[in-house]
N, C-alpha and C. Protein backbone atom coordinates (compact mmCIF):
# COMPACT_ATOMS: atom_id res chain seq x y z
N UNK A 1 3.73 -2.06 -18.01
CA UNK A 1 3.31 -3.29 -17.38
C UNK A 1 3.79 -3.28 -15.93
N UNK A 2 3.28 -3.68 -14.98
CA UNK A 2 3.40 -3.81 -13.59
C UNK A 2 3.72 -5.29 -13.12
N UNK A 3 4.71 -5.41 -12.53
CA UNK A 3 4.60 -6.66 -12.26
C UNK A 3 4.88 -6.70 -10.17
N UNK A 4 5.21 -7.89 -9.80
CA UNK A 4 5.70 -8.24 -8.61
C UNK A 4 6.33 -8.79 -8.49
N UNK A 5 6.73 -8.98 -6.99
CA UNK A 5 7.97 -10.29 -6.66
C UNK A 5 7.53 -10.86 -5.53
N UNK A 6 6.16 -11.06 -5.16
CA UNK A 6 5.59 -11.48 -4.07
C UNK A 6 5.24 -12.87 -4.32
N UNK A 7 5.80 -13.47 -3.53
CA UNK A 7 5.59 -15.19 -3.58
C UNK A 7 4.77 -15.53 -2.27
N UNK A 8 3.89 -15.21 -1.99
CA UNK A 8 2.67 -15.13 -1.07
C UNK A 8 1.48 -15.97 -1.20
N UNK A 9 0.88 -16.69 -0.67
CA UNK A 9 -0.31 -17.32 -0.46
C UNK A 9 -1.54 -16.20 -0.31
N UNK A 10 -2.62 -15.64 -0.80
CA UNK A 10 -3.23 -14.41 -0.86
C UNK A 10 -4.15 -14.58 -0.05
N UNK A 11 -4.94 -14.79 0.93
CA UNK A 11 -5.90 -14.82 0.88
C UNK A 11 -6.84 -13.90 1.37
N UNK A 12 -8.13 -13.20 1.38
CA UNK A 12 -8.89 -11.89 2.23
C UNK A 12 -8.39 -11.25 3.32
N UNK A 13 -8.14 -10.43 2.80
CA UNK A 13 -7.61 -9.48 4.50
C UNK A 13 -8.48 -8.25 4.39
N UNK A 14 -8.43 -8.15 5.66
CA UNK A 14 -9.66 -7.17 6.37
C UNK A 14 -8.66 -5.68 6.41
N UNK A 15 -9.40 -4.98 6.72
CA UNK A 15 -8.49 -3.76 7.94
C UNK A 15 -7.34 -3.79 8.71
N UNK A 16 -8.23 -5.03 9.72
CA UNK A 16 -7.24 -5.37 10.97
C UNK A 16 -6.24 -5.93 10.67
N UNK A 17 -6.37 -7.02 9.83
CA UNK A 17 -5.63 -8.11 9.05
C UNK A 17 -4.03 -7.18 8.67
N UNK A 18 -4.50 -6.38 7.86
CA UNK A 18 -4.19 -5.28 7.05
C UNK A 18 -2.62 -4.50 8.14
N UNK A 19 -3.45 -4.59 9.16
CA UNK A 19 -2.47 -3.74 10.07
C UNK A 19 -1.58 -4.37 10.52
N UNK A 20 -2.41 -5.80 11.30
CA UNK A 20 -1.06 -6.68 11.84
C UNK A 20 -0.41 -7.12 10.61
N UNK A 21 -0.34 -7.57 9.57
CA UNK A 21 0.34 -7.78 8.52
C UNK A 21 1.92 -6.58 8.65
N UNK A 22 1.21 -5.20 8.50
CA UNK A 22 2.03 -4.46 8.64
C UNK A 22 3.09 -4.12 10.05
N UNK A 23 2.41 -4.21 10.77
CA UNK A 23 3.54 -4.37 11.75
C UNK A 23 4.12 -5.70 12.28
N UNK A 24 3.80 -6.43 11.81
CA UNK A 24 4.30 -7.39 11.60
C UNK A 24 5.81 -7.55 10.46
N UNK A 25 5.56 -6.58 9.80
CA UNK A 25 6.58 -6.52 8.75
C UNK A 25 7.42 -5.00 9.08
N UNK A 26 7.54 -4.80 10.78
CA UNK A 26 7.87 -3.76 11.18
C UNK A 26 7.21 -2.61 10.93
N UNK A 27 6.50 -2.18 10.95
CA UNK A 27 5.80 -1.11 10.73
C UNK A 27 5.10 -0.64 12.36
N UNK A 28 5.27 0.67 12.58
CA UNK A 28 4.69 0.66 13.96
C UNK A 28 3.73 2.06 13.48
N UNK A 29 2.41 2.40 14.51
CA UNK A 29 1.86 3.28 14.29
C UNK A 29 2.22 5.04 14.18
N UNK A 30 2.35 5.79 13.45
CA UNK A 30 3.32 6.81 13.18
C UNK A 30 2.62 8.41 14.09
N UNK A 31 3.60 8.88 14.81
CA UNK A 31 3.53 9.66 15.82
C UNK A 31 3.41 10.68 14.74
N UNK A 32 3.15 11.28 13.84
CA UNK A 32 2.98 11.72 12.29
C UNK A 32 1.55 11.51 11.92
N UNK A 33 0.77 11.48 11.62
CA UNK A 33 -0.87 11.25 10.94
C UNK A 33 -0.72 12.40 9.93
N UNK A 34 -0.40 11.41 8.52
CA UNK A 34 -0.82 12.59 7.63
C UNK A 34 -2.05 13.10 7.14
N UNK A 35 -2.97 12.64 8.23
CA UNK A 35 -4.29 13.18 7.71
C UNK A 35 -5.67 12.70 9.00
N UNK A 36 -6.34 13.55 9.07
CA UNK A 36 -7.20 13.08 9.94
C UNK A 36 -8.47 12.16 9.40
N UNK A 37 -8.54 11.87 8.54
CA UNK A 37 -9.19 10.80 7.89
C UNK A 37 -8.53 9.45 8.01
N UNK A 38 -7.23 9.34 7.89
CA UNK A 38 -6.51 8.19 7.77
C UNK A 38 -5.83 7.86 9.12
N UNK A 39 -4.86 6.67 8.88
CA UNK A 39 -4.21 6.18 9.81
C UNK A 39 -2.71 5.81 9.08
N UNK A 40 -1.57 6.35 9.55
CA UNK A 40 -0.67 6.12 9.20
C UNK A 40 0.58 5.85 10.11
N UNK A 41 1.51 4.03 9.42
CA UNK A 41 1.95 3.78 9.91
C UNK A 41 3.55 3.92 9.55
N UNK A 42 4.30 4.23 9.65
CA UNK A 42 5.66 4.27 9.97
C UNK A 42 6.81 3.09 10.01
N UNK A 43 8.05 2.92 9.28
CA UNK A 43 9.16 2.11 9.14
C UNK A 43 10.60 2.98 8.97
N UNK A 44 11.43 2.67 9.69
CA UNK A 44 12.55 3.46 9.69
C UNK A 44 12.42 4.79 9.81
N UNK A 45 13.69 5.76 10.08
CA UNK A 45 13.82 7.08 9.84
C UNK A 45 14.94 7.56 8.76
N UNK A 46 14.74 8.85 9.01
CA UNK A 46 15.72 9.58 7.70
C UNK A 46 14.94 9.46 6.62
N UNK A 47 15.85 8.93 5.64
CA UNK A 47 15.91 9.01 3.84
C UNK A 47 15.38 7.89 3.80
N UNK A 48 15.18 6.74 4.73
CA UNK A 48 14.88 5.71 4.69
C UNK A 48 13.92 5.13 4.90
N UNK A 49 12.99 5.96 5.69
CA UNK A 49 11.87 6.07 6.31
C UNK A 49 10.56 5.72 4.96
N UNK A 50 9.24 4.51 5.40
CA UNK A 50 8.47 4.06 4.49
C UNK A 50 7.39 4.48 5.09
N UNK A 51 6.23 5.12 4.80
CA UNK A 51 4.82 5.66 5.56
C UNK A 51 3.91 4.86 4.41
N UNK A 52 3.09 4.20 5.10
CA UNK A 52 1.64 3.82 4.90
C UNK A 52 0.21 4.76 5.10
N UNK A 53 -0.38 5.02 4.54
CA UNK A 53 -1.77 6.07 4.91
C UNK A 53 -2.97 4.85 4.31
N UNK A 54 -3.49 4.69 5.11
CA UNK A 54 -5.14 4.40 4.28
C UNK A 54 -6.51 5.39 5.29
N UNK A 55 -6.95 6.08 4.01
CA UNK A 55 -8.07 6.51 4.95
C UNK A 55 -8.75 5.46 5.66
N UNK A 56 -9.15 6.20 6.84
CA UNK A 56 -10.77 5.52 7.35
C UNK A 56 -11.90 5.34 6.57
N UNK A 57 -12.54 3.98 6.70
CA UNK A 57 -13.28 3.76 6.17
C UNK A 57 -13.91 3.00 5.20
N UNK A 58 -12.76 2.90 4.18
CA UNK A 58 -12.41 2.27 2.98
C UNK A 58 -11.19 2.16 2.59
N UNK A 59 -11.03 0.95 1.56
CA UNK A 59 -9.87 -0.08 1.50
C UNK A 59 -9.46 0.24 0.03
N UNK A 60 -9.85 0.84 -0.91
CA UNK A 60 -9.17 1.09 -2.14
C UNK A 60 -8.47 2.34 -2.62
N UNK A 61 -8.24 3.22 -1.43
CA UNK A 61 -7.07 4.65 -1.51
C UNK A 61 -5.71 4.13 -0.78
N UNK A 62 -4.69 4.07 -1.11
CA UNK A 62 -3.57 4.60 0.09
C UNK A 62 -2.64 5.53 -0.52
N UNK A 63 -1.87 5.92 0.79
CA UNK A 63 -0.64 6.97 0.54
C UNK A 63 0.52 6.22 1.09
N UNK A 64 1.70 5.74 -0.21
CA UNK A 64 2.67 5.20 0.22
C UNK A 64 3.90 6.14 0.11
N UNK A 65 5.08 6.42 0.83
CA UNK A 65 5.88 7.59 0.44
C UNK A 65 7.10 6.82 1.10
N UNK A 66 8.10 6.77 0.39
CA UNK A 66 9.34 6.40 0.98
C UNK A 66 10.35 6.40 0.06
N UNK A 67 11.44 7.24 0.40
CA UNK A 67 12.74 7.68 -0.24
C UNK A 67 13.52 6.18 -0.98
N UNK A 68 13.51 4.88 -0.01
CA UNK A 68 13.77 4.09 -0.71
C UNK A 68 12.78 3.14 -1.75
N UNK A 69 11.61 3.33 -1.99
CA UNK A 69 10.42 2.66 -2.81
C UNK A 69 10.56 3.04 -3.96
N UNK A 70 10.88 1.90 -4.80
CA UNK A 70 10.58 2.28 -6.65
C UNK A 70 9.34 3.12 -6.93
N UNK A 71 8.25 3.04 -6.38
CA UNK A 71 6.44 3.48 -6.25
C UNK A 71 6.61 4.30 -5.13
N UNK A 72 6.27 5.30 -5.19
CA UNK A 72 5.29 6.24 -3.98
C UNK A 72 4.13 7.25 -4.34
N UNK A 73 3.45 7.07 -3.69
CA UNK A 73 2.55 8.40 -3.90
C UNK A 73 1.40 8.05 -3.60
N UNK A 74 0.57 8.40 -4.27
CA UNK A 74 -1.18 8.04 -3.71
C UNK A 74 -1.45 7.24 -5.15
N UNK A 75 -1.37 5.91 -4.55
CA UNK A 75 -2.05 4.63 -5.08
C UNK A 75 -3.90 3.96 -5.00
N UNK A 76 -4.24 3.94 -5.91
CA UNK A 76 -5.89 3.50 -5.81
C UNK A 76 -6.50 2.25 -6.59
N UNK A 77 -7.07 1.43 -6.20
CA UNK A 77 -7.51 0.22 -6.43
C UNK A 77 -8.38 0.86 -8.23
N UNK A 78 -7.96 0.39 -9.14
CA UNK A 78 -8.98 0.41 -10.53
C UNK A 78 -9.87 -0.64 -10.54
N UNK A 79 -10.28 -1.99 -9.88
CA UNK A 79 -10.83 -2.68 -9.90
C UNK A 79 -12.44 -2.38 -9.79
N UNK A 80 -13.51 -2.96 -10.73
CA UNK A 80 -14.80 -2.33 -10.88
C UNK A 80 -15.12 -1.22 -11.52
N UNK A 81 -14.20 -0.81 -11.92
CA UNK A 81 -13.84 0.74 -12.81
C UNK A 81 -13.72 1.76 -11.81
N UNK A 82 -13.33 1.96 -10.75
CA UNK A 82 -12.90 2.44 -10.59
C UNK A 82 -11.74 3.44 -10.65
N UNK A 83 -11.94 4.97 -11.11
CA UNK A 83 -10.87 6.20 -11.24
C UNK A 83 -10.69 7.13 -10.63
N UNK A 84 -9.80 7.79 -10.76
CA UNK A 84 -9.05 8.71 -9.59
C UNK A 84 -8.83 10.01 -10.60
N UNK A 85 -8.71 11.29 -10.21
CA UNK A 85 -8.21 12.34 -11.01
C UNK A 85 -6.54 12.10 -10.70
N UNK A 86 -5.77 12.12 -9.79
CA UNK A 86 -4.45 11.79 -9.40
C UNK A 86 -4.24 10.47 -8.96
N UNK A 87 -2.56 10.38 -9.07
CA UNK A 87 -2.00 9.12 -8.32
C UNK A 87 -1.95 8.20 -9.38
N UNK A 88 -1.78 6.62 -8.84
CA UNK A 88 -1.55 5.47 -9.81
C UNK A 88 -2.14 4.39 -9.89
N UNK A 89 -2.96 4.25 -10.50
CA UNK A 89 -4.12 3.08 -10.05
C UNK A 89 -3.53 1.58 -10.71
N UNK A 90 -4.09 0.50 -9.87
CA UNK A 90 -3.39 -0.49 -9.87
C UNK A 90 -4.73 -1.82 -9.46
N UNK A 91 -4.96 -2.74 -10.53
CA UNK A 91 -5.50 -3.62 -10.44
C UNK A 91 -5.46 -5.10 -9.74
N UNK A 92 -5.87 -5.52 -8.40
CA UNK A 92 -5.27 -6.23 -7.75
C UNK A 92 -5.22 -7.71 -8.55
N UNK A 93 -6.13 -7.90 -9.38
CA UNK A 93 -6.64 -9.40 -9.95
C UNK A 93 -5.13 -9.19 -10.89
N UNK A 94 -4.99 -8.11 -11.51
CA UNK A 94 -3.65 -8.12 -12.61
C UNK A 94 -2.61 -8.86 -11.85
N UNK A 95 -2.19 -8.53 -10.57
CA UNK A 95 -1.53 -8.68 -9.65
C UNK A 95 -0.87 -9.95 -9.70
N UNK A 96 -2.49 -10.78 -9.16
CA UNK A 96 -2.75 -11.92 -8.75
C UNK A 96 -2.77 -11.81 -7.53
N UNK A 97 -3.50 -10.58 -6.67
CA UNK A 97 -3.95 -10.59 -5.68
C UNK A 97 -5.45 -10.13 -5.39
N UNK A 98 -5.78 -11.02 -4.01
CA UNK A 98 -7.30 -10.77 -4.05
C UNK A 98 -8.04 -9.64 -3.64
N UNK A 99 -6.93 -8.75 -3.55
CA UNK A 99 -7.92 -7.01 -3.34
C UNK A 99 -6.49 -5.82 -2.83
N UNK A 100 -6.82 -4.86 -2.59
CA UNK A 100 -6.10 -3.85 -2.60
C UNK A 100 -5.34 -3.51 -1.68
N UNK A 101 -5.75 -4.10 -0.11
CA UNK A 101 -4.50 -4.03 0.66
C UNK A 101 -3.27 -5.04 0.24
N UNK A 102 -3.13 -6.10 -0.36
CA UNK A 102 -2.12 -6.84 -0.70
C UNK A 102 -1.25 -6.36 -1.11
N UNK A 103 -2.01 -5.12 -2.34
CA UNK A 103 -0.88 -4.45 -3.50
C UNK A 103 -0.36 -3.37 -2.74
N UNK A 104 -1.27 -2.63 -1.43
CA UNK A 104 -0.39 -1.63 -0.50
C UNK A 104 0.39 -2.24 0.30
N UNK A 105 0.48 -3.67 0.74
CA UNK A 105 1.56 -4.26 1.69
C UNK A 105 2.20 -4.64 0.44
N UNK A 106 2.99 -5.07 -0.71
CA UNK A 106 3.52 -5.12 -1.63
C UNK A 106 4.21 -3.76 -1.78
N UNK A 107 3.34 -2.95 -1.72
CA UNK A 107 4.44 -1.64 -2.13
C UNK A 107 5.19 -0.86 -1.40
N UNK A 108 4.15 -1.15 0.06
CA UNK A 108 5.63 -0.64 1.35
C UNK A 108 6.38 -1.18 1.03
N UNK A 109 6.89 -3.00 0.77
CA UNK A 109 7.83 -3.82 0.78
C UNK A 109 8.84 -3.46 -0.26
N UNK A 110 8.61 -2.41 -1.70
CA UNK A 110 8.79 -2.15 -2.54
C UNK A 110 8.76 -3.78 -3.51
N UNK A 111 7.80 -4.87 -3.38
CA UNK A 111 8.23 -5.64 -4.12
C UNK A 111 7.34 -5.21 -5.46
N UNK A 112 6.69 -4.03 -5.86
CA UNK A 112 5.97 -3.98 -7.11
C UNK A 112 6.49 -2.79 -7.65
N UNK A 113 7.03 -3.18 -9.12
CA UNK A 113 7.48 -2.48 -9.74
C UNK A 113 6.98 -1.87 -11.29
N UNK A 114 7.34 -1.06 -11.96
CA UNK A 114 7.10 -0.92 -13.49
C UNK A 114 7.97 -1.24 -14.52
N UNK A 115 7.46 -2.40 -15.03
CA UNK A 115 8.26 -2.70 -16.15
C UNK A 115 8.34 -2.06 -17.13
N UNK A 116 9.51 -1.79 -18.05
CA UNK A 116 9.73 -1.06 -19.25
C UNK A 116 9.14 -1.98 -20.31
């Protein structure tokens, strides 16, 4: 079971939305691009350090990676049936959020976890 700890008001976020959200929550654009499809943003350094990836284009892949995050890895929206051969797919309505960047700004934050 998956749960959260996000006490948030939800409402549509875009791309852009998406970004200032994130740097807004410190996140700055990462001198790093792990991919030329995507855009990836950056929080802290070292062991401590949190990276965001969402490709271009579309809003239901990201790559979250950070030494301190309960979750990392390549996360994908299951909503609509949507499946992936890899990674961890994650339903935003389960959530109680209204789409898939919420649950990737949730998981930089590390507030989503797996319950036993």
């Amino acid at each position: 079971m998956t749960t959260t700890t996000t006490k948030t008001t939800f409402v549509p976020l875009t791309r852009r939305g998406f970004y200032a959200k994130l740097r807004a929550a410190g996140f700055a654009r990462s001198a790093l691009q792990l991919t030329r499809q995507g855009v990836t943003y950056a929080k802290g350094v070292g062991p401590n350090m949190v990276t965001v990836t969402v490709p271009k284009g579309h809003t239901h892949t990201a790559m979250v990676f950070g030494g301190a995050l309960p979750l990392t890895g390549v996360m994908y929206d299951t909503s609509e049936g949507r499946t992936a051969p890899f990674g961890r797919g994650f339903d935003p309505a389960e959530l109680g959020m209204p789409c898939f960047l919420w649950v990737v700004l949730a998981l930089a934050a590390g507030q989503i976890t797996i319950a036993e």
